[in-house]
Structures are given as structure tokens and as C-alpha cells.
PDB file of N, CA and C in Angstrom:
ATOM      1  N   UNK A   1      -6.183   6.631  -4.440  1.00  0.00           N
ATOM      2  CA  UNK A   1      -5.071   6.017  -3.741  1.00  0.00           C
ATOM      3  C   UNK A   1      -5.064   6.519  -2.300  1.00  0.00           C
ATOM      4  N   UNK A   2      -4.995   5.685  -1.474  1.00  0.00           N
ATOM      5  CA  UNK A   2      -4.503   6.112   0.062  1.00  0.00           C
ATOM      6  C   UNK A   2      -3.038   6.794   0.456  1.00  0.00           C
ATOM      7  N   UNK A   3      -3.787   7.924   1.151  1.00  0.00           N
ATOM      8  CA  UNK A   3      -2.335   8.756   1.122  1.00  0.00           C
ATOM      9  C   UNK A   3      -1.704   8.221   2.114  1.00  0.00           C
ATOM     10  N   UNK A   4      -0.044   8.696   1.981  1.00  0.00           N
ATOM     11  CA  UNK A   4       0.893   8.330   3.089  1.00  0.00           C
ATOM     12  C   UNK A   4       1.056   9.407   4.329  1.00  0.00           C
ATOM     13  N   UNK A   5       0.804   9.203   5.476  1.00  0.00           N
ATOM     14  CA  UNK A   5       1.534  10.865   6.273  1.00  0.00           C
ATOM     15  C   UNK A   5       2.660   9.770   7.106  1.00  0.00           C
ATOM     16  N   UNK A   6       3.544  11.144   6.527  1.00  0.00           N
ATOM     17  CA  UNK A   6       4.794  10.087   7.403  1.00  0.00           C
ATOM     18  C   UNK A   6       5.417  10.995   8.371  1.00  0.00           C
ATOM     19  N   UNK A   7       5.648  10.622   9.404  1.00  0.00           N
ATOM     20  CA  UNK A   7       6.177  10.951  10.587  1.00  0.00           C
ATOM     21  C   UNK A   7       7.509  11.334  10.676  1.00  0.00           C
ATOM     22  N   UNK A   8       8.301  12.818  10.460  1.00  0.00           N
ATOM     23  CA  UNK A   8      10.010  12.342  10.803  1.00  0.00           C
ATOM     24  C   UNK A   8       9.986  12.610   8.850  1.00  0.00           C
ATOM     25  N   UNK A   9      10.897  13.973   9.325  1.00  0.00           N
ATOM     26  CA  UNK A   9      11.348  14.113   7.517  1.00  0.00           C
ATOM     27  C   UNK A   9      12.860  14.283   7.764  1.00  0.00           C
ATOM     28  N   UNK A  10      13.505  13.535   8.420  1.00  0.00           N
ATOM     29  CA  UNK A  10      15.267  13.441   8.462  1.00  0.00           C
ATOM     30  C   UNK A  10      15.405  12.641   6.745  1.00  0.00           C
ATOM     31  N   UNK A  11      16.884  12.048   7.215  1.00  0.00           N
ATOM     32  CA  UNK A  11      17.055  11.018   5.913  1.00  0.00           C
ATOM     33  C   UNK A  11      16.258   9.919   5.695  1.00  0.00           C
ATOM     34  N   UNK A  12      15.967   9.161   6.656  1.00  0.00           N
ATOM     35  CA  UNK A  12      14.863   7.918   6.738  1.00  0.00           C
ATOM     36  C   UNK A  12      13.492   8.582   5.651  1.00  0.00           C
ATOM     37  N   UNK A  13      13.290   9.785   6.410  1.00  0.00           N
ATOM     38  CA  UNK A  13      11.742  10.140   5.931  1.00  0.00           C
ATOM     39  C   UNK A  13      11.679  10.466   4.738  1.00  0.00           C
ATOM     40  N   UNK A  14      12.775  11.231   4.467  1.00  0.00           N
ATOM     41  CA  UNK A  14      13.391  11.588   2.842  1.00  0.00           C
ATOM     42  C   UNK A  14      12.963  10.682   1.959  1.00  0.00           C
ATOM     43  N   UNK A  15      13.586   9.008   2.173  1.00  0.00           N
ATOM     44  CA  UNK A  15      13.881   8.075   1.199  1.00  0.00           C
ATOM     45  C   UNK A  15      12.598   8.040   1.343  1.00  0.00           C
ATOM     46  N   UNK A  16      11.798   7.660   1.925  1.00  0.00           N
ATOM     47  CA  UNK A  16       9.940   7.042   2.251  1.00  0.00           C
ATOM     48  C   UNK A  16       9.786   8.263   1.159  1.00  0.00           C
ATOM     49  N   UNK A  17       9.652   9.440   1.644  1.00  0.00           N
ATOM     50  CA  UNK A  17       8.906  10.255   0.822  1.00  0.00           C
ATOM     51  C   UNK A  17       9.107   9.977  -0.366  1.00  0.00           C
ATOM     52  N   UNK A  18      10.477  10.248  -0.829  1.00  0.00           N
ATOM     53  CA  UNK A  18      10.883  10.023  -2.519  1.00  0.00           C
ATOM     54  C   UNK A  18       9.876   8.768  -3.345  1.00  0.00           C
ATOM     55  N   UNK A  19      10.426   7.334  -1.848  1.00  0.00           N
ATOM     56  CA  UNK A  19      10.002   6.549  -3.118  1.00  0.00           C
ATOM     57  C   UNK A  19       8.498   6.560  -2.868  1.00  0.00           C
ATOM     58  N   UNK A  20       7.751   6.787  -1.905  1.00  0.00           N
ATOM     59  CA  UNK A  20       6.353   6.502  -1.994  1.00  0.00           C
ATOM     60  C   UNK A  20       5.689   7.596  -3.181  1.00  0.00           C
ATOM     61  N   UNK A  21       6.254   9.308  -3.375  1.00  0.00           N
ATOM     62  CA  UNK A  21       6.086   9.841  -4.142  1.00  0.00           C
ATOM     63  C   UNK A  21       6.136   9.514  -5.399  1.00  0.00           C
ATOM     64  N   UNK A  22       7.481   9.453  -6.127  1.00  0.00           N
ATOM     65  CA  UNK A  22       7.927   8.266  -7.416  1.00  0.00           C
ATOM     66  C   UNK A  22       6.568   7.128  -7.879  1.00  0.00           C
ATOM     67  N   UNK A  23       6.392   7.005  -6.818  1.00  0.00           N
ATOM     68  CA  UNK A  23       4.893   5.409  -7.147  1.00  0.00           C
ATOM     69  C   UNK A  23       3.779   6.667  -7.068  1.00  0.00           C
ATOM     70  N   UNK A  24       3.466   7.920  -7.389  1.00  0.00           N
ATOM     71  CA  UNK A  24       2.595   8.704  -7.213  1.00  0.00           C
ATOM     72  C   UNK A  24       1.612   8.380  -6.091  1.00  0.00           C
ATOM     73  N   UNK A  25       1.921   8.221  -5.222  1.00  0.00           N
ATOM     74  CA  UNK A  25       1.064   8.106  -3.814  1.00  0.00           C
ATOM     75  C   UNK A  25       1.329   9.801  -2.969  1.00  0.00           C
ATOM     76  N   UNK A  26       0.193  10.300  -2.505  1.00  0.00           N
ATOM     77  CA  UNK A  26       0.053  11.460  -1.958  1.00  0.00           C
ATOM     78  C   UNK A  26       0.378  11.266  -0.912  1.00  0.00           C
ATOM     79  N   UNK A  27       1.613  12.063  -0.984  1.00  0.00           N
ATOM     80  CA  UNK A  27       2.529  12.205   1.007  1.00  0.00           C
ATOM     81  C   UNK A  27       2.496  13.018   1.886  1.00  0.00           C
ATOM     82  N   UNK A  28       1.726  13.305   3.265  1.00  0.00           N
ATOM     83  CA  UNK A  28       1.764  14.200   3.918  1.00  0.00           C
ATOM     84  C   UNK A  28       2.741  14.079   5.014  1.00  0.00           C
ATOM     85  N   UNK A  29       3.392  14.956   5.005  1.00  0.00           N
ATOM     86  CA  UNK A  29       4.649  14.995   5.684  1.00  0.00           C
ATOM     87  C   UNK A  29       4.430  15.777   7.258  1.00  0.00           C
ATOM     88  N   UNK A  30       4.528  15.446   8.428  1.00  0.00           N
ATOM     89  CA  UNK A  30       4.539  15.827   9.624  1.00  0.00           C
ATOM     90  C   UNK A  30       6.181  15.781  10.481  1.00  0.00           C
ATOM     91  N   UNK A  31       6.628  17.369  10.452  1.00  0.00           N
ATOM     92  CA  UNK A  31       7.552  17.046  11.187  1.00  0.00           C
ATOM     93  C   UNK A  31       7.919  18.109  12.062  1.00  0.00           C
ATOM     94  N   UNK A  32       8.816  17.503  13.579  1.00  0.00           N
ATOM     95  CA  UNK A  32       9.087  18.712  14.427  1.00  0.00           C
ATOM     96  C   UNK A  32      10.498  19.304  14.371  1.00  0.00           C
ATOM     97  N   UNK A  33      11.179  18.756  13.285  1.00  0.00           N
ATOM     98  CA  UNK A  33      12.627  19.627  14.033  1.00  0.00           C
ATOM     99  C   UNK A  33      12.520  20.275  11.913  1.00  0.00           C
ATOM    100  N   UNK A  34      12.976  21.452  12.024  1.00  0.00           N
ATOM    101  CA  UNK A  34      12.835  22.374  10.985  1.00  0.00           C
ATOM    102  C   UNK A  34      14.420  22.324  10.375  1.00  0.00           C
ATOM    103  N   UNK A  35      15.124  21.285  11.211  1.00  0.00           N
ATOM    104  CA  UNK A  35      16.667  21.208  10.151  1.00  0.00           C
ATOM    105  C   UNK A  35      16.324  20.177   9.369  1.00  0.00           C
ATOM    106  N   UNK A  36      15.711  19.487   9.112  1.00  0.00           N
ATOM    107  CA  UNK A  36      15.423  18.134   8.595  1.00  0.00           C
ATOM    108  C   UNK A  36      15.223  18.767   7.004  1.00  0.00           C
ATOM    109  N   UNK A  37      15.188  17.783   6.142  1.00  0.00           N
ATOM    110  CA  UNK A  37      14.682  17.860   4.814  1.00  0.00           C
ATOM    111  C   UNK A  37      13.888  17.607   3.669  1.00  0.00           C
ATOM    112  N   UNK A  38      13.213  16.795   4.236  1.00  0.00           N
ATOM    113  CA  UNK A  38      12.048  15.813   3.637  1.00  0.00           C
ATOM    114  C   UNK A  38      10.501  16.696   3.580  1.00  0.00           C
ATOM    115  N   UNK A  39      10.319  17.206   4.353  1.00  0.00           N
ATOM    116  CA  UNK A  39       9.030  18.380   4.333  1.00  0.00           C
ATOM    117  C   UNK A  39       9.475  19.449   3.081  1.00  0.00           C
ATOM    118  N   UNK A  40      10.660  19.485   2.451  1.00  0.00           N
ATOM    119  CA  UNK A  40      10.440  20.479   1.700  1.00  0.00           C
ATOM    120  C   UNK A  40      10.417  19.677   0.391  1.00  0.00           C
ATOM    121  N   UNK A  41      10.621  18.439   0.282  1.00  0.00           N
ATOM    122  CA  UNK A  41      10.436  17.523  -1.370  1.00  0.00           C
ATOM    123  C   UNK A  41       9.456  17.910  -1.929  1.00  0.00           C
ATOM    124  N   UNK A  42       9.929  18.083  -3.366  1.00  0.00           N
ATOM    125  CA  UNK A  42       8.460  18.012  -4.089  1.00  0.00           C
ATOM    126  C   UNK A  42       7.519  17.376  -4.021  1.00  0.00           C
ATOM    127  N   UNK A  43       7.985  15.894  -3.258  1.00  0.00           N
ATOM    128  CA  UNK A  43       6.919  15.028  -3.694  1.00  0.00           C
ATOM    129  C   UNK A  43       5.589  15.001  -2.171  1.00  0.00           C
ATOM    130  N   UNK A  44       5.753  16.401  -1.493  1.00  0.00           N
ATOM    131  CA  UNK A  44       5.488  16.393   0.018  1.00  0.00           C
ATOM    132  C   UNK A  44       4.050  17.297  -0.755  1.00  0.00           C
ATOM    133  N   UNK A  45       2.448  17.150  -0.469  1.00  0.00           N
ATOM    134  CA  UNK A  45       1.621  17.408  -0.878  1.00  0.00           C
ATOM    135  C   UNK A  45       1.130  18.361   0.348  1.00  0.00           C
ATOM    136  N   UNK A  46       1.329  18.032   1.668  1.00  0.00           N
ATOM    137  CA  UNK A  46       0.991  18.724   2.680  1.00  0.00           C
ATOM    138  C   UNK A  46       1.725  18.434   3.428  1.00  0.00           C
ATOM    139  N   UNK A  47       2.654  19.831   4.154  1.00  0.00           N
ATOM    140  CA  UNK A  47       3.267  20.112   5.253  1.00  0.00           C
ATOM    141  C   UNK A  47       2.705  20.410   6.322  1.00  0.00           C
ATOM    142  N   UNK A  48       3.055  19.871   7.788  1.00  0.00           N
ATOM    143  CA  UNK A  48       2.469  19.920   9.193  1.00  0.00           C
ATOM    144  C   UNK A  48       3.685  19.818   9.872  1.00  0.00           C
ATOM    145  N   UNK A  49       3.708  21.259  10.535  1.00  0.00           N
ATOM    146  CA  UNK A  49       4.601  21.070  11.858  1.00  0.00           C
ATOM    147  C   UNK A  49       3.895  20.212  12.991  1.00  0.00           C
ATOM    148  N   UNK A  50       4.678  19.800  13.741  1.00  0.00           N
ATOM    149  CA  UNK A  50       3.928  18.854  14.815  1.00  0.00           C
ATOM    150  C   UNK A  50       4.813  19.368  15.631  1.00  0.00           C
ATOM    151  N   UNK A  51       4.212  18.922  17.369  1.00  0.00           N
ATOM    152  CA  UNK A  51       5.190  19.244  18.320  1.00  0.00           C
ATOM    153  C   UNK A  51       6.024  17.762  18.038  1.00  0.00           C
ATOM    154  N   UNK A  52       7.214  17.659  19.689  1.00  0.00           N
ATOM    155  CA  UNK A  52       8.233  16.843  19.268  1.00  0.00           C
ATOM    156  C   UNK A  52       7.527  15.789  19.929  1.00  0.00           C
ATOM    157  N   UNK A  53       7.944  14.376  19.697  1.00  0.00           N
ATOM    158  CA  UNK A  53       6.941  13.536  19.848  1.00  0.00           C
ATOM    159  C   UNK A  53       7.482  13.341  21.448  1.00  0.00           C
ATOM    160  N   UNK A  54       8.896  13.233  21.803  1.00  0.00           N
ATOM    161  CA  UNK A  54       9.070  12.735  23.299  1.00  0.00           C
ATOM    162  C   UNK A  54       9.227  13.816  24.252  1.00  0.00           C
ATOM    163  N   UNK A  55       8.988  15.054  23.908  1.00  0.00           N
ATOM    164  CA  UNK A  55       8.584  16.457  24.957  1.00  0.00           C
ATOM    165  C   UNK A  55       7.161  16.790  25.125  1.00  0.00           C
ATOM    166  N   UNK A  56       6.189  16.433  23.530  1.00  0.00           N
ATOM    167  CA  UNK A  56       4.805  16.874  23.580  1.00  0.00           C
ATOM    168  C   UNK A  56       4.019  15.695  23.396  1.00  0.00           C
ATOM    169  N   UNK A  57       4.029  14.500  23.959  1.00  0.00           N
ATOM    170  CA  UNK A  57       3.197  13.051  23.144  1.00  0.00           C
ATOM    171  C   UNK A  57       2.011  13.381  22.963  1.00  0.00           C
ATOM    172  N   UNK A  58       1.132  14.097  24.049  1.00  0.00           N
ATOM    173  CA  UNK A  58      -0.205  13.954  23.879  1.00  0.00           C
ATOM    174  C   UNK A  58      -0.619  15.083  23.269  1.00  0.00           C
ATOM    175  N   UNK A  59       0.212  16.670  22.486  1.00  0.00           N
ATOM    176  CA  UNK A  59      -0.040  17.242  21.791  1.00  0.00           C
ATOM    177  C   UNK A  59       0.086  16.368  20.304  1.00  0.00           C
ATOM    178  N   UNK A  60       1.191  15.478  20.350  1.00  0.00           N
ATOM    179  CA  UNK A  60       1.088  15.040  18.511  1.00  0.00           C
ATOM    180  C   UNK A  60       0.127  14.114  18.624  1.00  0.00           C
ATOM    181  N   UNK A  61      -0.562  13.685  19.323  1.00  0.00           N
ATOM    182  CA  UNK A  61      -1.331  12.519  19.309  1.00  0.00           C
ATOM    183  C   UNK A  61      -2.718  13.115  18.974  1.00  0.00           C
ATOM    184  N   UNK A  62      -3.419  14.364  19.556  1.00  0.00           N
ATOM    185  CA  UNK A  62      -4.119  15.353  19.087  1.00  0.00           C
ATOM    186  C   UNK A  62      -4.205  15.854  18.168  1.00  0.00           C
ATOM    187  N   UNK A  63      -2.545  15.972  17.529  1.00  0.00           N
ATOM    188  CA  UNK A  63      -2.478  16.392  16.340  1.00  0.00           C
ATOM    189  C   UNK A  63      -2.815  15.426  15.123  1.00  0.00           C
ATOM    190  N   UNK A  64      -2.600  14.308  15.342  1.00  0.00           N
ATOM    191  CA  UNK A  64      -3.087  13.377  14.414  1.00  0.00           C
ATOM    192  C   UNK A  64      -4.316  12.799  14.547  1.00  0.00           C
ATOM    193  N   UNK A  65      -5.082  12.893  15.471  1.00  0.00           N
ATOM    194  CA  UNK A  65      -6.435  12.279  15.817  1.00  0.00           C
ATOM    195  C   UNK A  65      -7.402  13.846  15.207  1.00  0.00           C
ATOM    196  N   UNK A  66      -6.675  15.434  14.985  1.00  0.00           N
ATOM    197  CA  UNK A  66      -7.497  15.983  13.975  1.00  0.00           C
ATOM    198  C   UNK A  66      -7.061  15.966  12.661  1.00  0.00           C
ATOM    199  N   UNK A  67      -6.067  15.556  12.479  1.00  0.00           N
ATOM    200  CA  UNK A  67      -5.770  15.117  11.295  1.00  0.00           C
ATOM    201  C   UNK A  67      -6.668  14.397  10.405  1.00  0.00           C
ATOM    202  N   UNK A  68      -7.006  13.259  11.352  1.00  0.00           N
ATOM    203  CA  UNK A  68      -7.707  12.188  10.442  1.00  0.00           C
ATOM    204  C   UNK A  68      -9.024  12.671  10.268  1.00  0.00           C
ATOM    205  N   UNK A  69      -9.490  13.792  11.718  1.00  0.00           N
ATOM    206  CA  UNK A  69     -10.606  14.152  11.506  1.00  0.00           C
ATOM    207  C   UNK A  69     -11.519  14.643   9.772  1.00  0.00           C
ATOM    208  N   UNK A  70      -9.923  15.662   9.521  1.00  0.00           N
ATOM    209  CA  UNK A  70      -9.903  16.253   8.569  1.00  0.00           C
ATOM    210  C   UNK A  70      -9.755  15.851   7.820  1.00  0.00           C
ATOM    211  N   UNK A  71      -9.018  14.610   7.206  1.00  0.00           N
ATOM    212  CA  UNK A  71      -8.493  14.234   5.731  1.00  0.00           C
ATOM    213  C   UNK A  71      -9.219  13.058   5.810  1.00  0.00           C
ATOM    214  N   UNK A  72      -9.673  12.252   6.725  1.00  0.00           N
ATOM    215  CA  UNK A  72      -9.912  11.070   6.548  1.00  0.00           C
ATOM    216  C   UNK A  72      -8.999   9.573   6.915  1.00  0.00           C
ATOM    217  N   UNK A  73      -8.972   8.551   6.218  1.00  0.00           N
ATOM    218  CA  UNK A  73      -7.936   7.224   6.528  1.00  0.00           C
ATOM    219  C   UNK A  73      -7.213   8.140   5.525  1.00  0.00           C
ATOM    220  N   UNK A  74      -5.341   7.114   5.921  1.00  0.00           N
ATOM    221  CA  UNK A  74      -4.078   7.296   5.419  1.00  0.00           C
ATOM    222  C   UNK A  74      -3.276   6.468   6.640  1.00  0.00           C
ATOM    223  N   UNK A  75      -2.025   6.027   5.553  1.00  0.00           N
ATOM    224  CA  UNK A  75      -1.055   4.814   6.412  1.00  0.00           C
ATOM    225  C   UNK A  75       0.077   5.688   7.075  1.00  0.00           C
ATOM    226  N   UNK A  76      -0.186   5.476   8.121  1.00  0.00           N
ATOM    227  CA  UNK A  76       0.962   6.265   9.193  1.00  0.00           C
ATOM    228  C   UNK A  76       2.516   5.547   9.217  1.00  0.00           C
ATOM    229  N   UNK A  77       3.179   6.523   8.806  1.00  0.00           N
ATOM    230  CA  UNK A  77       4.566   5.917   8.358  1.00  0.00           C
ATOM    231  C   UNK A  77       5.353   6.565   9.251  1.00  0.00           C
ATOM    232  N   UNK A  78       5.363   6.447  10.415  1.00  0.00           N
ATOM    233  CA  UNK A  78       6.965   6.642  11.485  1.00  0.00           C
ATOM    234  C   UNK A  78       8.271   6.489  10.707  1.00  0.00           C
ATOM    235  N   UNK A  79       9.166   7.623  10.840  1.00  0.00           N
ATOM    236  CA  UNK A  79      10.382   7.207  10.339  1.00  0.00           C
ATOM    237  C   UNK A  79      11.300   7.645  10.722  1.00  0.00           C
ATOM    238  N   UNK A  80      10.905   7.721  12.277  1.00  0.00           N
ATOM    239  CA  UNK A  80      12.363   7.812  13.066  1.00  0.00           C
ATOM    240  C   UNK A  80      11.969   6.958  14.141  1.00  0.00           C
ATOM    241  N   UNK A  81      12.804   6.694  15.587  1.00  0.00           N
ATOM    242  CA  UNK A  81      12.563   6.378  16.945  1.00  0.00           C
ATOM    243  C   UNK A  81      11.618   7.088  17.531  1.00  0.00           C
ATOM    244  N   UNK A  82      11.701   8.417  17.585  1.00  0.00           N
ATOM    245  CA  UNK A  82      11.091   8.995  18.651  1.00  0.00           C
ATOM    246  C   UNK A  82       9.140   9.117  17.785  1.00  0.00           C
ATOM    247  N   UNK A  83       8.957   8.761  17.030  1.00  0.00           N
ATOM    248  CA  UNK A  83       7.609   8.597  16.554  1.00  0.00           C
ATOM    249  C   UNK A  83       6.873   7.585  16.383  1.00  0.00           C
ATOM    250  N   UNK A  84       7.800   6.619  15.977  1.00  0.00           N
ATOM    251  CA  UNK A  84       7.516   5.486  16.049  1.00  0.00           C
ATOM    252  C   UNK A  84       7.339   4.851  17.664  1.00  0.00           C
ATOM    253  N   UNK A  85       8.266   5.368  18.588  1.00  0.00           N
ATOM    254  CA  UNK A  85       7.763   5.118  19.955  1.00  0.00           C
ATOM    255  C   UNK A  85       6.464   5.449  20.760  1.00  0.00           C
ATOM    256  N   UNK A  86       6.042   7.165  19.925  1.00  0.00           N
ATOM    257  CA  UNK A  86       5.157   7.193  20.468  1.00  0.00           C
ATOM    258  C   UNK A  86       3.770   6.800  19.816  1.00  0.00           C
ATOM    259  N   UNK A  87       3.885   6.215  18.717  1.00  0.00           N
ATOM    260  CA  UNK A  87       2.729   5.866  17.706  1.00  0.00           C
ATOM    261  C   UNK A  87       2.552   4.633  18.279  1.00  0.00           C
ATOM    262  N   UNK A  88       3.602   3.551  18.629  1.00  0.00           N
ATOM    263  CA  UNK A  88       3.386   2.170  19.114  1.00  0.00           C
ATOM    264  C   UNK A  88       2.756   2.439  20.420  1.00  0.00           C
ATOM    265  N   UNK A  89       3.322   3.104  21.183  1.00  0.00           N
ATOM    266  CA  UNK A  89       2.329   3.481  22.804  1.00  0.00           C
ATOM    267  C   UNK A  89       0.906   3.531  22.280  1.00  0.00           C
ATOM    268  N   UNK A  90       0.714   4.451  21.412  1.00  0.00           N
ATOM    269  CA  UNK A  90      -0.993   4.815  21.554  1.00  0.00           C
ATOM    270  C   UNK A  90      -1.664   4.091  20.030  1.00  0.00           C
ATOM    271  N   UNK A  91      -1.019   3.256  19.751  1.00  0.00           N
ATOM    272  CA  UNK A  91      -1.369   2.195  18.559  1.00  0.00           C
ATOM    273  C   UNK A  91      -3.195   2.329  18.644  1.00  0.00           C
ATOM    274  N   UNK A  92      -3.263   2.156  19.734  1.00  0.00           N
ATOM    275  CA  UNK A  92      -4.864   1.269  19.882  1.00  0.00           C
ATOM    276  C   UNK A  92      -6.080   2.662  19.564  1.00  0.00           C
ATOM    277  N   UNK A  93      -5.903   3.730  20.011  1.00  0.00           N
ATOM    278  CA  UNK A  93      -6.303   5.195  19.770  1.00  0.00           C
ATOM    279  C   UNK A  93      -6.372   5.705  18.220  1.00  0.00           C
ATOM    280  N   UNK A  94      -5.093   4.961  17.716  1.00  0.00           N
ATOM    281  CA  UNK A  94      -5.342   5.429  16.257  1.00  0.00           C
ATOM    282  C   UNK A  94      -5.334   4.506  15.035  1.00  0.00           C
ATOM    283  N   UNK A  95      -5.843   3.710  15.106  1.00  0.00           N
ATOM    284  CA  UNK A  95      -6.302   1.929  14.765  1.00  0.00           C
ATOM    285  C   UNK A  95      -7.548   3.006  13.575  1.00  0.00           C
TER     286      UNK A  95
END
């Protein structure tokens, strides 16, 4: 199965995680603010701090271009504004 890494573990990222977990799909969870709650679900297979996406863009963008180095393909799931803004900017980089 193709894993999920989802962007943003607030409440949005929470529900993604739960239900993509629930359907047993492997979720890697990337997130920058450490009040959030979704990086600590059970159903979270690998945790990654990332910098914040609209203070550090071209550090998380690094961060996910070794990401893939390392794990391979997986469907990039933004699940807030500020990731999804910067994932749509550099869409074409990580195609």
C-alpha cells in the first residue's frame, strides 16, 4: 500500500490520520508546532519534525525532497493553510 505523509497534525491532520490509519494505510506524520496532536496517534508510523512551512519554506521543501529520497513515492496530504500553501508553490519540484 502507498503510504500517506501528511503535513499539519492539528485537528484537520488528526481526522486524516485516524481515518487513513483505520483503512490500514501507513501514515507518516510531519509536523512543526509540538502543541498539536496528531503526531502522537497510534495510527502515526513515523514522526518528523519539520521546520514551519511560512518562516522556513525552503528548509521543509528539503525536508521532503530527502524524504522521498529515503522512503520512496507516498501521497502528500497538506492539512492545514500554511502547508498546503507552500506545497502548491513548489507543486512542480515534488511531482
Amino acid at each position: 500500500m502507498i503510504p500517506a505523509i501528511v503535513l499539519s497534525s492539528h485537528t484537520s491532520g488528526l481526522g486524516v490520520i485516524r481515518a487513513l490509519g483505520c483503512s490500514g494505510v501507513p501514515v507518516s506524520c510531519l509536523y512543526y508546532n509540538s502543541m498539536d496532536m496528531g503526531y502522537v496517534s497510534k495510527y502515526v508510523v513515523n514522526r518528523i519534525r519539520i521546520p514551519h512551512p511560512e518562516k522556513n519554506e525552503r528548509e521543509l521543501i528539503e525536508v521532503l525532497l530527502d524524504l522521498w529520497k529515503k522512503v520512496g513515492r507516498g501521497v502528500l496530504i497538506p492539512a492545514d493553510d500554511a502547508t498546503l500553501s507552500t506545497i502548491s508553490r513548489h507543486r512542480e519540484i515534488l511531482k
